[in-house]
Protein backbone atom coordinates (compact mmCIF):
# COMPACT_ATOMS: atom_id res chain seq x y z
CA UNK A 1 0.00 0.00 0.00
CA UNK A 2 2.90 2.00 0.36
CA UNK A 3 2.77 2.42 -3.62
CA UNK A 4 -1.05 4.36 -3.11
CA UNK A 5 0.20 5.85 -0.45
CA UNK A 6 2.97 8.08 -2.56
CA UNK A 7 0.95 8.09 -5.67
CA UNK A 8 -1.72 10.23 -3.05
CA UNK A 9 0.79 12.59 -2.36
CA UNK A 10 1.91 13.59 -5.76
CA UNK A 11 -1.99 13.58 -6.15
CA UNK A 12 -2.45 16.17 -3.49
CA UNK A 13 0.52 18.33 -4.91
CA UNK A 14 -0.47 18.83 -8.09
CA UNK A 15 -4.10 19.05 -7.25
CA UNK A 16 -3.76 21.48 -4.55
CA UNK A 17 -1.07 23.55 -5.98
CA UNK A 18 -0.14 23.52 -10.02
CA UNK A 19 -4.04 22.31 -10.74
CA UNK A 20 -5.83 25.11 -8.21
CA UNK A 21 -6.32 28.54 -10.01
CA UNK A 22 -7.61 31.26 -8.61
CA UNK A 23 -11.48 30.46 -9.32
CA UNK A 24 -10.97 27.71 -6.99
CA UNK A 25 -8.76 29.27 -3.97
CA UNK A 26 -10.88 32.31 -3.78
CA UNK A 27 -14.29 30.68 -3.29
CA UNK A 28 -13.32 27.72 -1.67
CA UNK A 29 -14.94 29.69 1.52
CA UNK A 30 -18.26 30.28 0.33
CA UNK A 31 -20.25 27.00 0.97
CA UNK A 32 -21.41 25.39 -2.17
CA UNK A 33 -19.86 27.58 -5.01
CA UNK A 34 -18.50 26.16 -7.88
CA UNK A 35 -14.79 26.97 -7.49
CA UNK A 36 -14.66 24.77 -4.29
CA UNK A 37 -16.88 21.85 -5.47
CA UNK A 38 -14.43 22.29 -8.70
CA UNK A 39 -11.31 21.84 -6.32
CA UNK A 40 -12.79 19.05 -4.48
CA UNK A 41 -13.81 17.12 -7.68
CA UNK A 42 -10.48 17.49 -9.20
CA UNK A 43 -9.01 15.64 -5.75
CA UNK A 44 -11.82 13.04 -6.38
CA UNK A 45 -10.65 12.31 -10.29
CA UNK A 46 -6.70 12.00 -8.59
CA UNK A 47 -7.61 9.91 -5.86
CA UNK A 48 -10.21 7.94 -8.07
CA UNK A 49 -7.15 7.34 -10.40
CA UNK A 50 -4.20 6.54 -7.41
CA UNK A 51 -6.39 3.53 -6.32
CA UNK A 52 -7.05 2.26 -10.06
CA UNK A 53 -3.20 3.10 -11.00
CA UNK A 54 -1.86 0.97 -7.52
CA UNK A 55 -4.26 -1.58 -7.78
CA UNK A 56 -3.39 -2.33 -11.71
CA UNK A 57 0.58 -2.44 -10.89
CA UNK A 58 0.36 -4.57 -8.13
CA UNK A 59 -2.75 -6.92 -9.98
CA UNK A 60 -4.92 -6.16 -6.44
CA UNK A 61 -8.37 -6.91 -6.52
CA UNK A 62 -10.53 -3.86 -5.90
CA UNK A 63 -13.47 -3.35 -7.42
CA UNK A 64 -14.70 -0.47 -8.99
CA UNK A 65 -17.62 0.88 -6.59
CA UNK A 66 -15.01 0.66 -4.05
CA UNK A 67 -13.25 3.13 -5.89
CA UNK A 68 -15.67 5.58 -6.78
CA UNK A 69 -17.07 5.21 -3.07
CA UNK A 70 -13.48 6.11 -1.37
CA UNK A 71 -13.23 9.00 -4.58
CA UNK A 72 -16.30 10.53 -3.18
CA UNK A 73 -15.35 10.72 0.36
CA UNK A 74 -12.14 12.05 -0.44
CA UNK A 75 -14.26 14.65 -2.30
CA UNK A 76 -16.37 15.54 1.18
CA UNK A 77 -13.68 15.27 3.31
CA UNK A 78 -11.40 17.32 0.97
CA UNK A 79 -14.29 20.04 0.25
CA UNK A 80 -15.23 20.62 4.06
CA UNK A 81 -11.50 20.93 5.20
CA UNK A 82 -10.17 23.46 2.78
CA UNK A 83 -14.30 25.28 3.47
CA UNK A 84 -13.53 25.12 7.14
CA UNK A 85 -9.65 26.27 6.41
CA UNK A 86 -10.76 29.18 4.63
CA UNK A 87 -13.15 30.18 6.93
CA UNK A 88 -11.55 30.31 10.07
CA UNK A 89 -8.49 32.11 8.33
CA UNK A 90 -11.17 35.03 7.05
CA UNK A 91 -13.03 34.84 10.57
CA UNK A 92 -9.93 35.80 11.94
CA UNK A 93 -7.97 37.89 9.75
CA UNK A 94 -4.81 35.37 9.09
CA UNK A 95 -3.10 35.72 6.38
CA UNK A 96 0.40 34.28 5.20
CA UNK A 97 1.97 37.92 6.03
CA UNK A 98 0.67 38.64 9.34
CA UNK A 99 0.00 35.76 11.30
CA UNK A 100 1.97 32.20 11.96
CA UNK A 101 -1.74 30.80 12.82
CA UNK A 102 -1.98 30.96 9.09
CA UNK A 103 0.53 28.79 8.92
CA UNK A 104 -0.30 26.51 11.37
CA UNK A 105 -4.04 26.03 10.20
CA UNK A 106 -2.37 25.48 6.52
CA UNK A 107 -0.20 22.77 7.99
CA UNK A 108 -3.21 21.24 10.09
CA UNK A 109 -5.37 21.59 6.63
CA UNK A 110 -2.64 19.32 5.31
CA UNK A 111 -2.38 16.75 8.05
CA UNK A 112 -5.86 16.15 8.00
CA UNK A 113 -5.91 15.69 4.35
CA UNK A 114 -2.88 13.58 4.71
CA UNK A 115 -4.89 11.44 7.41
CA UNK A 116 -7.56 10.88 5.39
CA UNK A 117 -5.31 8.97 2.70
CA UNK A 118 -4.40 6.79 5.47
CA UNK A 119 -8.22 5.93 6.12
CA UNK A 120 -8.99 5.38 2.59
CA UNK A 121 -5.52 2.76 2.30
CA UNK A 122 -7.12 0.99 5.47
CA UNK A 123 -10.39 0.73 3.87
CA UNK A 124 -8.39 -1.24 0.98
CA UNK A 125 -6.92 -3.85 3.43
């Protein structure tokens, strides 16, 4: 599993930073608009295509409503943790130039995304 594991992080890097344009970062706060589902959906398509990529290479069984089940709760999980990210850093004024909670709520936005990864490779075993 340790093959899905680091095909999820190159996932989340170039979903969450060369793949997210502004559309998507500066609505991501405002519950149910477009730019955020559109971030979220693009994590479900990466995700949706780590488990088929590991599971081809290393000839695992998985089958295919799996997938698109543990592609759609990335796609919750992912959508309410950058929602709730955004918001608290707006509620509170932090920005990356005048706050290090800004930085720590970007680093706790990332562990939690992170963690789920783990609980979708656990649902696999």
């Amino acid at each position: 599993m340790i093959t899905l594991l680091i095909l999820l992080q190159f996932k989340h890097f170039i979903c969450d930073f060369p793949l997210q344009k502004p559309y998507q970062y500066l609505n991501k706060g405002i519950y149910g608009h477009g730019g955020g589902i559109l971030h979220a959906s693009i994590h479900c398509i990466g995700t949706f295509l780590a488990i088929f990529i590991s599971a081809f290479f290393l000839e695992r069984d998985v089958f295919i409503a799996q997938v698109f089940f543990l592609a759609g709760i990335d796609f919750v999980i992912h959508y309410h943790i950058d929602w709730a990210k955004v918001k608290i850093n707006k509620r509170y004024g932090w920005k990356c130039d005048n706050s290090e909670k800004f930085w720590y709520l970007l680093g706790f936005d990332q562990l939690l995304h992170q963690l789920t990864y783990i609980g979708i490779i656990a649902c696999l075993n």
